[in-house]
PDB file of N, CA and C in Angstrom:
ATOM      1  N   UNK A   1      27.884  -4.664  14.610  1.00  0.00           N
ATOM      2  CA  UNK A   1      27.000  -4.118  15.606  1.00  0.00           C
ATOM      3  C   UNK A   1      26.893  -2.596  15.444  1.00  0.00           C
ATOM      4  N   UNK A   2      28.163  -2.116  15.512  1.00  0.00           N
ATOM      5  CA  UNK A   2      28.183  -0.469  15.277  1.00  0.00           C
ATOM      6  C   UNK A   2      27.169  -0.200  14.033  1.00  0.00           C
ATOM      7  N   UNK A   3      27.617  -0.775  12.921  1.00  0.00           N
ATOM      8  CA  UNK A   3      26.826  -0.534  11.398  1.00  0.00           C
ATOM      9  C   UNK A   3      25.206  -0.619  11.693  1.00  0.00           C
ATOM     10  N   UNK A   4      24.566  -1.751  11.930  1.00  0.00           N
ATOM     11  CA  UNK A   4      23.706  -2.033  12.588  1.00  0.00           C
ATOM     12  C   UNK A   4      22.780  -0.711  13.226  1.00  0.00           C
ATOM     13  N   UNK A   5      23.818  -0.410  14.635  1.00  0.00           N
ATOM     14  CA  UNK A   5      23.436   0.811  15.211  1.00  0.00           C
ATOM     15  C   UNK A   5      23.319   2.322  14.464  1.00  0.00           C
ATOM     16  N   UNK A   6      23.850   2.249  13.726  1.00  0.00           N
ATOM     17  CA  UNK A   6      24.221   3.207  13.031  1.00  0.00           C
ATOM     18  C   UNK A   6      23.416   3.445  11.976  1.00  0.00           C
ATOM     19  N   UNK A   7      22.632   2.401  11.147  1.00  0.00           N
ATOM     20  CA  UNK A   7      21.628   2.403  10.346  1.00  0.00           C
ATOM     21  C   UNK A   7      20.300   2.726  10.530  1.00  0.00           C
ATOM     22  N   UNK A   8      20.189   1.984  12.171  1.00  0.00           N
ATOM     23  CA  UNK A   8      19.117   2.551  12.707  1.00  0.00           C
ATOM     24  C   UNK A   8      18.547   3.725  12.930  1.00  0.00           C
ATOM     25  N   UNK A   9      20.000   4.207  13.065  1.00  0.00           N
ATOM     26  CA  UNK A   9      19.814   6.076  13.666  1.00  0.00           C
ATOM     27  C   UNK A   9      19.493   6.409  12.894  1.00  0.00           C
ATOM     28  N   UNK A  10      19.959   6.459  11.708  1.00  0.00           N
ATOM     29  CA  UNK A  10      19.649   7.324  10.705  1.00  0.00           C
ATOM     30  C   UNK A  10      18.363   6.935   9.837  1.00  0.00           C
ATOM     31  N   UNK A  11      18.199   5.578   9.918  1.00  0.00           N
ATOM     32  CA  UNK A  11      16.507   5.687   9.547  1.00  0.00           C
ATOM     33  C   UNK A  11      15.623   6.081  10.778  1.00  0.00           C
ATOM     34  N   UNK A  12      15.808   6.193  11.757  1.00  0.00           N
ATOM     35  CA  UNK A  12      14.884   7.112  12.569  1.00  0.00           C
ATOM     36  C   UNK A  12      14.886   8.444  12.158  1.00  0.00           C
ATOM     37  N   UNK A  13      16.062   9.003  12.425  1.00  0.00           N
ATOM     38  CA  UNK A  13      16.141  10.514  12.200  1.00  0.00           C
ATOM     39  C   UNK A  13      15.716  10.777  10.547  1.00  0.00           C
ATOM     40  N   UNK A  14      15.324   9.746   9.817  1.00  0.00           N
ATOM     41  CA  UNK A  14      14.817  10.258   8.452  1.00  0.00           C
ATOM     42  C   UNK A  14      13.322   9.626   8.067  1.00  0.00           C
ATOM     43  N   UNK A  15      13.039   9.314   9.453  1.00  0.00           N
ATOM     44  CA  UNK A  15      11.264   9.044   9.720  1.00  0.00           C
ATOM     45  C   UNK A  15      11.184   7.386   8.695  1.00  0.00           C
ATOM     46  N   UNK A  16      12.049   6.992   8.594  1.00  0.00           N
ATOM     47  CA  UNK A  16      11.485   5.392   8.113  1.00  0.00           C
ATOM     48  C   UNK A  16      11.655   4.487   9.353  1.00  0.00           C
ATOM     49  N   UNK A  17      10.642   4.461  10.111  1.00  0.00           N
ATOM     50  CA  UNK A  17      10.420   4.006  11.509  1.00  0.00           C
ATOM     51  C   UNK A  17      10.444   2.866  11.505  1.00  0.00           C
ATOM     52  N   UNK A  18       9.946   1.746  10.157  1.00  0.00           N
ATOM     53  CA  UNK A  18       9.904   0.482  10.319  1.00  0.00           C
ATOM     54  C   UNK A  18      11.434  -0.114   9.820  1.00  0.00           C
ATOM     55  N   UNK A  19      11.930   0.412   9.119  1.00  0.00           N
ATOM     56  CA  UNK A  19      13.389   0.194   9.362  1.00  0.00           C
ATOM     57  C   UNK A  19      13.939   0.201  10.717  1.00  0.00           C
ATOM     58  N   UNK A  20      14.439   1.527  11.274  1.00  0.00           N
ATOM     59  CA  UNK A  20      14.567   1.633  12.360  1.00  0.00           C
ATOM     60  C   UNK A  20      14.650   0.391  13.510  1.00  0.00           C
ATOM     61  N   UNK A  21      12.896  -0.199  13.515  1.00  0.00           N
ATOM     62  CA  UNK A  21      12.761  -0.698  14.653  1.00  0.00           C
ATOM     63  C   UNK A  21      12.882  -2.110  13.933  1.00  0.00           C
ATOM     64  N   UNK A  22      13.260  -2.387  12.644  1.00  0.00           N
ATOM     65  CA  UNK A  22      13.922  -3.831  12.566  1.00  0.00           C
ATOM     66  C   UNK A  22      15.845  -3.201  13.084  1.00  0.00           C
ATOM     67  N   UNK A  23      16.238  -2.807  12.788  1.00  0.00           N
ATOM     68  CA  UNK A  23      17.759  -2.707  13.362  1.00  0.00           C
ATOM     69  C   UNK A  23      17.682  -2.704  14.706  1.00  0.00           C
ATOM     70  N   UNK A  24      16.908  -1.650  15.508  1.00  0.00           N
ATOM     71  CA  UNK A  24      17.078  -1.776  16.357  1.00  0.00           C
ATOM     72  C   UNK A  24      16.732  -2.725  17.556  1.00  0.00           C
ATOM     73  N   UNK A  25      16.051  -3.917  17.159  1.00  0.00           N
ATOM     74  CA  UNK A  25      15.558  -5.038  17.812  1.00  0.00           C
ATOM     75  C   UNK A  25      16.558  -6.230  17.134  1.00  0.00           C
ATOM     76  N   UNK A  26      17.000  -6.051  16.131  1.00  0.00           N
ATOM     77  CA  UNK A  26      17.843  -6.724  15.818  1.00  0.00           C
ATOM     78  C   UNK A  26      19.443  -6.459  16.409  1.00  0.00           C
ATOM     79  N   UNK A  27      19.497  -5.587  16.332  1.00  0.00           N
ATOM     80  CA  UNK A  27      21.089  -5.110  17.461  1.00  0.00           C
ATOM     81  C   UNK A  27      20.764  -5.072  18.957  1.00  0.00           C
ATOM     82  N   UNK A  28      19.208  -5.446  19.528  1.00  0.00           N
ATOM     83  CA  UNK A  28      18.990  -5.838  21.210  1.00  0.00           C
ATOM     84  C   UNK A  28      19.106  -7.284  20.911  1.00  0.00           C
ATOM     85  N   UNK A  29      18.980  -7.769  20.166  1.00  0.00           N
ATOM     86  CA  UNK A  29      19.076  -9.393  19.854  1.00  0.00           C
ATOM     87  C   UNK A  29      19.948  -9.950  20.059  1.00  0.00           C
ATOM     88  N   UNK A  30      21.755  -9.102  19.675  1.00  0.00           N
ATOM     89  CA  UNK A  30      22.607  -9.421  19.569  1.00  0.00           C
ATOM     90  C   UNK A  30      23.255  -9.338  20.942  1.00  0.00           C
ATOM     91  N   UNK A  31      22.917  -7.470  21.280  1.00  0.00           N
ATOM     92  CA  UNK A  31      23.937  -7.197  22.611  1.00  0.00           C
ATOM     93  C   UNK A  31      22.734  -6.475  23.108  1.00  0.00           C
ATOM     94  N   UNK A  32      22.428  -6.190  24.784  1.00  0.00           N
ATOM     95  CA  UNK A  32      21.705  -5.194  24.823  1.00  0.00           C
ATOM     96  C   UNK A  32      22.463  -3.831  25.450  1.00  0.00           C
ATOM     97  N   UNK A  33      21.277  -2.441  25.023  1.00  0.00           N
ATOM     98  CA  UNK A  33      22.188  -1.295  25.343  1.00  0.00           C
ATOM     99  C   UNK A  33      21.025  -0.487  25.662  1.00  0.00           C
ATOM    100  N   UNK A  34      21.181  -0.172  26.710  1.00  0.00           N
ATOM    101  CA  UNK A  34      20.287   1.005  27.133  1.00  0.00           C
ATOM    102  C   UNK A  34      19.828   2.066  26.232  1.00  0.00           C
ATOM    103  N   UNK A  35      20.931   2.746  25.215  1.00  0.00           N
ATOM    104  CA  UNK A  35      20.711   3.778  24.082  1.00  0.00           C
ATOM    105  C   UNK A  35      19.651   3.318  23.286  1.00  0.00           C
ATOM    106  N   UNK A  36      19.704   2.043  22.972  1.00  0.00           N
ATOM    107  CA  UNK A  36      19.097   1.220  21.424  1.00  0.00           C
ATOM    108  C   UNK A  36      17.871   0.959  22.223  1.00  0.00           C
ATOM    109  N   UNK A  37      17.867   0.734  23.525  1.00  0.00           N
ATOM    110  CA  UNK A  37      16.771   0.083  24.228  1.00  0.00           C
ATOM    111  C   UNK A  37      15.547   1.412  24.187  1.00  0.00           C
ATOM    112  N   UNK A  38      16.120   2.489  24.398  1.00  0.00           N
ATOM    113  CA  UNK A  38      15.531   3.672  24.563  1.00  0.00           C
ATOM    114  C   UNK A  38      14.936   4.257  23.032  1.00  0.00           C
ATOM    115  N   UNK A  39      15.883   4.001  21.835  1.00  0.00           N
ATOM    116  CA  UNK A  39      15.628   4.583  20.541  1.00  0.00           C
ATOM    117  C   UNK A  39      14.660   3.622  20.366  1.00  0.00           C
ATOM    118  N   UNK A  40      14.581   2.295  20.743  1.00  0.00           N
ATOM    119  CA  UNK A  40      13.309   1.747  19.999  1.00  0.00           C
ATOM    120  C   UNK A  40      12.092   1.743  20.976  1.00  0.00           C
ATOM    121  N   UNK A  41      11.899   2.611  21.982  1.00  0.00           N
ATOM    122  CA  UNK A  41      10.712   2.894  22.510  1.00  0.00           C
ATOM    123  C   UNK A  41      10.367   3.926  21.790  1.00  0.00           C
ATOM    124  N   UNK A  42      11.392   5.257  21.325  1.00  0.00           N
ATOM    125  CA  UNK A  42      10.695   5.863  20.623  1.00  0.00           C
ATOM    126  C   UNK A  42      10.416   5.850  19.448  1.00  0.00           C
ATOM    127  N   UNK A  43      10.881   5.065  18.529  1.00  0.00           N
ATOM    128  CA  UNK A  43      10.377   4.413  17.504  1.00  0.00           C
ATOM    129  C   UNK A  43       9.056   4.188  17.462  1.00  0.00           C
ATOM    130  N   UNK A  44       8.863   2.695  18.656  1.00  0.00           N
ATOM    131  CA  UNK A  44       7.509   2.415  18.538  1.00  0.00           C
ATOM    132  C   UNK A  44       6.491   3.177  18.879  1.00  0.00           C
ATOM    133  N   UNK A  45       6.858   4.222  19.412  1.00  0.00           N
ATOM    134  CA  UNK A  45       6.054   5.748  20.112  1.00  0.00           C
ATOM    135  C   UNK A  45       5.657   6.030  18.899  1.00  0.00           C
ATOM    136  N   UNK A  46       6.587   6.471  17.830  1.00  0.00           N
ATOM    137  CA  UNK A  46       6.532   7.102  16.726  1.00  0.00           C
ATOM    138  C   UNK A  46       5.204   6.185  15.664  1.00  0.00           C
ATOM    139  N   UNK A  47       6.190   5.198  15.725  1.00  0.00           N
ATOM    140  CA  UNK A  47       4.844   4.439  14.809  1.00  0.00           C
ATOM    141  C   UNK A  47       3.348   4.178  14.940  1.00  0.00           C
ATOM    142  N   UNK A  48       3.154   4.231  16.380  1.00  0.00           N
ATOM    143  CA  UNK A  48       2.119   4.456  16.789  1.00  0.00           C
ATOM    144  C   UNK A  48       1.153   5.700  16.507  1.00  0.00           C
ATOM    145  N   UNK A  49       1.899   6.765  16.898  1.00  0.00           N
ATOM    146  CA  UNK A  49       1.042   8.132  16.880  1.00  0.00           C
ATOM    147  C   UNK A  49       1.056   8.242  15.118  1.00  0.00           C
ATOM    148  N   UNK A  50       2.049   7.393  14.078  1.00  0.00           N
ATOM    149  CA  UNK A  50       1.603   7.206  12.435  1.00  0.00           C
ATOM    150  C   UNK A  50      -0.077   6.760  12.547  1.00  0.00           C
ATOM    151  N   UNK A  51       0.197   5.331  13.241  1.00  0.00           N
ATOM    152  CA  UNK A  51      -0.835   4.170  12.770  1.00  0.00           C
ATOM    153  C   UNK A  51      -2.299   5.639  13.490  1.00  0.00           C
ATOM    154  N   UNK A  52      -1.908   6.118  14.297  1.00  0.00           N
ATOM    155  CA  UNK A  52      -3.195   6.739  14.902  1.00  0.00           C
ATOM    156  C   UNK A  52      -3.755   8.046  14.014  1.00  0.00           C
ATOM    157  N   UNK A  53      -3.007   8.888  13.425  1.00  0.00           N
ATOM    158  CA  UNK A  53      -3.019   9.979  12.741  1.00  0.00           C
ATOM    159  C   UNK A  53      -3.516   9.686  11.729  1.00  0.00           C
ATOM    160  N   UNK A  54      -2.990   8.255  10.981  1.00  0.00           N
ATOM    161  CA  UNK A  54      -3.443   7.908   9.694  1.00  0.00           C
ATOM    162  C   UNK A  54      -5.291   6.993   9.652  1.00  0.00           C
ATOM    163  N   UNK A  55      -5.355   6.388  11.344  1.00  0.00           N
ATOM    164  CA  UNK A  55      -6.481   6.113  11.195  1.00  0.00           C
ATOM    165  C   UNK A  55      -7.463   7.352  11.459  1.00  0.00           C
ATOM    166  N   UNK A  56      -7.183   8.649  12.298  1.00  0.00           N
ATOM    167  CA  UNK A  56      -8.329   9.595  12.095  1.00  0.00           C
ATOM    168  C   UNK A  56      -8.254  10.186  10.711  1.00  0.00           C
ATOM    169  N   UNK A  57      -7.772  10.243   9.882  1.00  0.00           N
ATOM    170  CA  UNK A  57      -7.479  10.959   8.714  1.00  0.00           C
ATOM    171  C   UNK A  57      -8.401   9.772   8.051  1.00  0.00           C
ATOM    172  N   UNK A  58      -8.414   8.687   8.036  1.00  0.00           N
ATOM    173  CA  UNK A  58      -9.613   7.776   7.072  1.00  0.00           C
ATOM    174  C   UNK A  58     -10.488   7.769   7.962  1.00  0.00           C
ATOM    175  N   UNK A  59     -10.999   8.224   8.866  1.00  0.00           N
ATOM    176  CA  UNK A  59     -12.230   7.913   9.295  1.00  0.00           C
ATOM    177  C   UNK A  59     -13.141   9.606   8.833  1.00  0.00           C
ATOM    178  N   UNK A  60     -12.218  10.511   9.091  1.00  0.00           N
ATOM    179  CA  UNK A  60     -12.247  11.970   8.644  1.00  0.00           C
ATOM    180  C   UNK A  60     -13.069  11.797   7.132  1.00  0.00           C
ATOM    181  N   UNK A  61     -12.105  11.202   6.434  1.00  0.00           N
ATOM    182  CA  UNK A  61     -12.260  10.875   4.926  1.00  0.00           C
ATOM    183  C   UNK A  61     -13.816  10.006   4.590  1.00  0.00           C
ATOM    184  N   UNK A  62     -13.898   9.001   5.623  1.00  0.00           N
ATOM    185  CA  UNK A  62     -14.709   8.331   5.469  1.00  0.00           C
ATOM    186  C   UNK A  62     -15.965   9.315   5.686  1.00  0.00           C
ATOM    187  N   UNK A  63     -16.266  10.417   7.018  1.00  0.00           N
ATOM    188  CA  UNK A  63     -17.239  10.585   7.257  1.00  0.00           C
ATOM    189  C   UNK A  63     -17.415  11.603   6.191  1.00  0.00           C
ATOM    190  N   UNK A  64     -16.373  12.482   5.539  1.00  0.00           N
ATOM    191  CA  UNK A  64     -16.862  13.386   4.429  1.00  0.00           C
ATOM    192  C   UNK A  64     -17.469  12.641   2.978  1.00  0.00           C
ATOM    193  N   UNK A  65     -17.094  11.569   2.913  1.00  0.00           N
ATOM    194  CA  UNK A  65     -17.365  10.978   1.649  1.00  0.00           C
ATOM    195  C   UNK A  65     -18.712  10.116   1.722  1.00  0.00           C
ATOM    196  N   UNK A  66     -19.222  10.342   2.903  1.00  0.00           N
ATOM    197  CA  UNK A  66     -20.481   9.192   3.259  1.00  0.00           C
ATOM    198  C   UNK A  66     -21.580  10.472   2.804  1.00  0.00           C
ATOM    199  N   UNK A  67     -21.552  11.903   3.166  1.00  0.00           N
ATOM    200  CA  UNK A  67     -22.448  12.707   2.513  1.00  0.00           C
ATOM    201  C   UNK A  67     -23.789  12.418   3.835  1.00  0.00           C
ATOM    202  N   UNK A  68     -23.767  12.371   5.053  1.00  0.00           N
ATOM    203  CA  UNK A  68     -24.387  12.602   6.064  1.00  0.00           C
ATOM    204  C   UNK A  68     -24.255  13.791   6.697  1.00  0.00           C
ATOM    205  N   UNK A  69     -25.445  14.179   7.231  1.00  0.00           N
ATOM    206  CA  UNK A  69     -25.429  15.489   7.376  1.00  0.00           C
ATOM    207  C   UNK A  69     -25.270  15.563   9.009  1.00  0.00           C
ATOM    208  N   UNK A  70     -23.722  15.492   9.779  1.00  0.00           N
ATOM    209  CA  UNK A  70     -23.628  15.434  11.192  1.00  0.00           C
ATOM    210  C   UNK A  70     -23.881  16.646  11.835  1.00  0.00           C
ATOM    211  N   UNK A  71     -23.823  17.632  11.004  1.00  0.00           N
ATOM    212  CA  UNK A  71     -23.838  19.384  11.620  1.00  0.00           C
ATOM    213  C   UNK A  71     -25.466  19.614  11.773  1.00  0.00           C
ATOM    214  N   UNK A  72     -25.927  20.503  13.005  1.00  0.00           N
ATOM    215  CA  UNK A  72     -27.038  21.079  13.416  1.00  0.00           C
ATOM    216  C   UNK A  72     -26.707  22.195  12.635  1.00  0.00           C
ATOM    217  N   UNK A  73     -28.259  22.553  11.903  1.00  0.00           N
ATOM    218  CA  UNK A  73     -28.879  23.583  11.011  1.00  0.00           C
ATOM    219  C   UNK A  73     -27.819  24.073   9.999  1.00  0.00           C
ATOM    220  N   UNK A  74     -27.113  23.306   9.517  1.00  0.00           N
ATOM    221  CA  UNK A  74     -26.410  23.813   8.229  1.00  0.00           C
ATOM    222  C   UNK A  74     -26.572  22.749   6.751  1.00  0.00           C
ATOM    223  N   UNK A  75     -26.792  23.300   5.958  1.00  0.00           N
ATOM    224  CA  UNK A  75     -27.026  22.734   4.850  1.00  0.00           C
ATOM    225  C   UNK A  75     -26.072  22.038   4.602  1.00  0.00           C
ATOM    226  N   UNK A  76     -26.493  21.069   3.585  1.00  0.00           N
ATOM    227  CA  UNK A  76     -25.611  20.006   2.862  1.00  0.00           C
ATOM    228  C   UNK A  76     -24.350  20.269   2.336  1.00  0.00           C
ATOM    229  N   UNK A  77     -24.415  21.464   1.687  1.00  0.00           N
ATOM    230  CA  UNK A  77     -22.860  22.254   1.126  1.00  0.00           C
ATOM    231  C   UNK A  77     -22.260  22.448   2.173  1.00  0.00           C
ATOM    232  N   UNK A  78     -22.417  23.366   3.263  1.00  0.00           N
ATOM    233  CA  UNK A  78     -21.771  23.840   4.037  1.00  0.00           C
ATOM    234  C   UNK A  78     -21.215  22.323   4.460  1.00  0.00           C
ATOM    235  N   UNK A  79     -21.995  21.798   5.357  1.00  0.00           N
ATOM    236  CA  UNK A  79     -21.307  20.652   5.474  1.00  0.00           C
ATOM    237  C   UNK A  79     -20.191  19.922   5.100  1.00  0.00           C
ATOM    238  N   UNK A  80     -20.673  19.790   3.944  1.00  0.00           N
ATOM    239  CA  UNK A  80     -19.033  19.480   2.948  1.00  0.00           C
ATOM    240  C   UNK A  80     -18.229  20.205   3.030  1.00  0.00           C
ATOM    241  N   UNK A  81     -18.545  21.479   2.984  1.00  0.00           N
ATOM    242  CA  UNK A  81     -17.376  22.291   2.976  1.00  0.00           C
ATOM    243  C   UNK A  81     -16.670  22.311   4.593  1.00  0.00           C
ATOM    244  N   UNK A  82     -17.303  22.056   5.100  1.00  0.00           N
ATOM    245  CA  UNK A  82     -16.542  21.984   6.919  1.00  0.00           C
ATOM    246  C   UNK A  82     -16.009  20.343   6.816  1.00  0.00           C
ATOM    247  N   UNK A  83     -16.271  19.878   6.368  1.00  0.00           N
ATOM    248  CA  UNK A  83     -15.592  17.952   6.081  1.00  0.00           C
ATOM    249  C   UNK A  83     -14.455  18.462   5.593  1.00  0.00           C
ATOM    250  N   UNK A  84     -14.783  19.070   3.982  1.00  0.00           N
ATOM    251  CA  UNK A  84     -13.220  19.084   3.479  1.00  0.00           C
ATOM    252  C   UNK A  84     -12.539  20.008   4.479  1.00  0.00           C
ATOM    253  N   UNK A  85     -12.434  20.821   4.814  1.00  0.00           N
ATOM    254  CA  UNK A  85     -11.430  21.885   5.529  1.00  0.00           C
ATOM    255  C   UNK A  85     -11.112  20.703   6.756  1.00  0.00           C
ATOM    256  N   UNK A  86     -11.973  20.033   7.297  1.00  0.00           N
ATOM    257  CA  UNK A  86     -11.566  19.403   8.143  1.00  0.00           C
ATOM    258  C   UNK A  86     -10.799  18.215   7.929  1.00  0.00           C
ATOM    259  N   UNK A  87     -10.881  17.274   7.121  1.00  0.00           N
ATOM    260  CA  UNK A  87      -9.919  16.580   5.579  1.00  0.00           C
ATOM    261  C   UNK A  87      -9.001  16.987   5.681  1.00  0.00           C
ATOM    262  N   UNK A  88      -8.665  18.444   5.030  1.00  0.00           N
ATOM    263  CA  UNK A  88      -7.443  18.936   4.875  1.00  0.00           C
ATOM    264  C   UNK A  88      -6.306  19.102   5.983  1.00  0.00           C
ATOM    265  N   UNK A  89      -6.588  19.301   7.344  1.00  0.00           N
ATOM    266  CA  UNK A  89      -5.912  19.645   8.576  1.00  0.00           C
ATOM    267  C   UNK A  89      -5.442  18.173   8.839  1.00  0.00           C
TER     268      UNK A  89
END
């Protein structure tokens, strides 16, 4: 159980979240504990604001690579060039 607990922590604290939240649902399986109960809310906190960051970043991607012109009165370059900078962030 300790090992268990203990594996978890440290794949949280080293951002491999889906590790993490297999130990730590797997050690509420066994015993429950308020600590573990709490680390895997923020886990799934964590993985979440991934899954969300990573979907504006492809939609970001998507709208620079579609080559539509969403900006009022700026040319086609500029455009791109405000996609990528905006891409990049």
């Amino acid at each position: 159980m300790k090992s268990i607990n203990r594996h978890g922590t440290a794949a949280y604290y080293t951002n491999r979240l889906r590790i993490a939240r297999k130990d730590f649902s797997h050690s509420l399986s066994i015993e429950f504990s308020t600590q573990i109960a709490e680390y895997l809310i923020k886990v799934n906190k964590g993985i979440e604001k991934v899954k969300f960051e990573a979907y504006e970043k492809l939609k970001r991607q998507v709208l620079y690579s579609s080559g539509v012109d969403f900006t009022k009165g700026e040319s086609q370059d500029e455009a791109r060039k405000h996609g990528a900078m905006l891409f990049k962030d």
